[in-house]
Protein backbone atom coordinates (compact mmCIF):
# COMPACT_ATOMS: atom_id res chain seq x y z
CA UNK A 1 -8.03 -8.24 23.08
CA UNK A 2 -6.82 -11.89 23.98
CA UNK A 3 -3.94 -11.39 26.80
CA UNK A 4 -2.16 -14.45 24.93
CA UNK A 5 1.25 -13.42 23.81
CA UNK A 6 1.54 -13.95 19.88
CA UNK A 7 3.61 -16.64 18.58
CA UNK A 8 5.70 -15.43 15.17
CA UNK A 9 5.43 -17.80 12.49
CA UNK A 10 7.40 -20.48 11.65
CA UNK A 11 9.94 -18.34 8.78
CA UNK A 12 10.34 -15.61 11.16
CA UNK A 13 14.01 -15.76 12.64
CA UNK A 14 13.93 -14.87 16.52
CA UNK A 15 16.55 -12.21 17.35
CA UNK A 16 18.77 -14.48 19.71
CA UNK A 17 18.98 -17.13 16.27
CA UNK A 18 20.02 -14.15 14.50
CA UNK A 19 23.01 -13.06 16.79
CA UNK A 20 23.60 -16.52 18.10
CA UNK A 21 24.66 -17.43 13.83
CA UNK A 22 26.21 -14.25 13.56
CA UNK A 23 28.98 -15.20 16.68
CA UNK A 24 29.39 -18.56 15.18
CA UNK A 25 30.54 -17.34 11.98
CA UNK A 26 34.20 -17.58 11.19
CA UNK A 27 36.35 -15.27 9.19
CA UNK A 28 37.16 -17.15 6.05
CA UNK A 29 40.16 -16.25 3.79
CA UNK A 30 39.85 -14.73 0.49
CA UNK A 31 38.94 -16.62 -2.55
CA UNK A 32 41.91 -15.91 -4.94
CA UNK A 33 40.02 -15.10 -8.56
CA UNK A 34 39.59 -18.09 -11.00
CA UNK A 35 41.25 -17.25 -14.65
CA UNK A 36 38.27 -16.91 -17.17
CA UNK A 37 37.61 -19.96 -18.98
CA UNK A 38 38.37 -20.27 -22.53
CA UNK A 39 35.07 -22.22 -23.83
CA UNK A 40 31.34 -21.68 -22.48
CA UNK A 41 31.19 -23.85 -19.36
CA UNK A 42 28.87 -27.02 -20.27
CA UNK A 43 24.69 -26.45 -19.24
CA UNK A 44 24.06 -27.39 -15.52
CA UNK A 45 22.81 -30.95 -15.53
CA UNK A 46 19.70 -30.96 -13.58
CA UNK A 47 19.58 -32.05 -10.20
CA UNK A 48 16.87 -34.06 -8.27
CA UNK A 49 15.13 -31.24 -6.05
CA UNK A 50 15.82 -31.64 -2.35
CA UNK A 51 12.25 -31.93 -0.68
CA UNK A 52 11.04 -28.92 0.79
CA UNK A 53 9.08 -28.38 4.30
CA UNK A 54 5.62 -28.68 3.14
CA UNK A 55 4.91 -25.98 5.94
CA UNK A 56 7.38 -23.75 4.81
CA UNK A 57 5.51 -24.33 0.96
CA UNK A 58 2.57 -23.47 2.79
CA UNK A 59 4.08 -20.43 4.13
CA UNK A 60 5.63 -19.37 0.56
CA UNK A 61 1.63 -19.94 -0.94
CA UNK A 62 -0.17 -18.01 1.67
CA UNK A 63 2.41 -14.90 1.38
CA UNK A 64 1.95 -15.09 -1.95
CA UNK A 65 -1.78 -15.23 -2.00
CA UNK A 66 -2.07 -12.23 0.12
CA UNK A 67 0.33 -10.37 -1.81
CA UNK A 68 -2.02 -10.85 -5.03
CA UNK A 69 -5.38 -10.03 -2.84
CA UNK A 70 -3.79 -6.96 -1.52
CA UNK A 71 -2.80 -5.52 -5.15
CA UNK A 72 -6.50 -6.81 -6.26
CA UNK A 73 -7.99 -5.12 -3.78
CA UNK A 74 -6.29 -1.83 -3.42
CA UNK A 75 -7.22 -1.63 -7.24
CA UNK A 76 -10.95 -2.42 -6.71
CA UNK A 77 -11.21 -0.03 -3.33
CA UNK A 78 -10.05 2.72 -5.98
CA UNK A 79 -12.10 2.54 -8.36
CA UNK A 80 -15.22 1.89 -6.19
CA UNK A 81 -14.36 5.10 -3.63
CA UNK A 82 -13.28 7.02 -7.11
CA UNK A 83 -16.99 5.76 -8.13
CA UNK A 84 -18.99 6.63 -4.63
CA UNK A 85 -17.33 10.46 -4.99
CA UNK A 86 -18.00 10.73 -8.54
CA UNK A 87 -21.66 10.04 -7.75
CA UNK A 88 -22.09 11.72 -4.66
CA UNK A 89 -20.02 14.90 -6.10
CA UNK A 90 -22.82 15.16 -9.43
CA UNK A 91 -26.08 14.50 -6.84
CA UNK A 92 -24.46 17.92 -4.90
CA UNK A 93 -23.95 19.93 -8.09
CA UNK A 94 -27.49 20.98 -8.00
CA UNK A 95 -27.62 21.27 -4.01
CA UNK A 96 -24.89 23.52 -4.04
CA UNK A 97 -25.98 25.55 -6.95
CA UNK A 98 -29.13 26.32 -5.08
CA UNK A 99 -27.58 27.38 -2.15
CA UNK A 100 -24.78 29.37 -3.87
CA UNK A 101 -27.67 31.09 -5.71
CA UNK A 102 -29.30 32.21 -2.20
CA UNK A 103 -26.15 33.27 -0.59
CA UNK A 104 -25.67 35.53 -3.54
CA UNK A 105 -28.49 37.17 -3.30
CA UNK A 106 -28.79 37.68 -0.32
CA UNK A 107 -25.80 39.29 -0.21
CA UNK A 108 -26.38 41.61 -3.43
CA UNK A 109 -30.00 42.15 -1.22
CA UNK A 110 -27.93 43.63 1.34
CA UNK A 111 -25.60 45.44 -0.29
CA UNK A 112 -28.54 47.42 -1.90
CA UNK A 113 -30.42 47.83 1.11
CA UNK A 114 -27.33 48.95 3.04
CA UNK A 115 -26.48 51.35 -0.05
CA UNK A 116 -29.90 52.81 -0.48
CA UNK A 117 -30.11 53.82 3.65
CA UNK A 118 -26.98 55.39 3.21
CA UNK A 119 -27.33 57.72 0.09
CA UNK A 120 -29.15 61.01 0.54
CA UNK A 121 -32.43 60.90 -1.56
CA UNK A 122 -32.60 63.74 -3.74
């Protein structure tokens, strides 16, 4: 691995930001509540947009990108391993069927031979 130290990206708030806004932040007084209006308050006019970062939109795209690749390809890694061991689990079937079938009798093949030395022939 690369001994250069990793540089967070650009969103990602560095701890001493973090604290450093927390300190500066003043107590403010309580809000006393606003009586409820009578009538439906009028629709928001729209506003022009303030322009955003195009690094930041950047940001927002990628994250979202990868959040749709990872769900599309968790899906598609399940079903294909759920396929592989589907296939691979009916090719065995027969393999273990023969071998199950040996072990068997070889067993019952001992059992009879170790019964037959044992009894007392008449």
């Amino acid at each position: 691995m690369s001994d250069v130290p990793r540089v967070p990206p650009r969103y990602v708030p560095v701890l001493t930001e973090v604290v450093g806004a927390a300190a500066r932040v003043e107590p403010v007084a309580p809000v006393p509540p606003m009586p409820e209006p009578r009538l439906a308050p009028p629709p928001p006019q729209p506003t022009q947009a303030a322009p955003l970062d195009p690094q930041a939109l950047q940001d927002q795209l990628l994250h979202r990108v990868m959040q749709r690749v990872d769900l599309a390809l968790e899906q598609q890694l399940h079903d294909a391993v759920a396929s592989m061991v589907l296939q691979h689990t009916h090719a065995l079937v027969p393999r273990l069927r023969e071998e199950i079938e040996f072990v068997v009798r070889q067993a019952v093949a001992e059992a009879v031979a170790a019964e037959l030395t044992q009894r007392p022939t008449a």
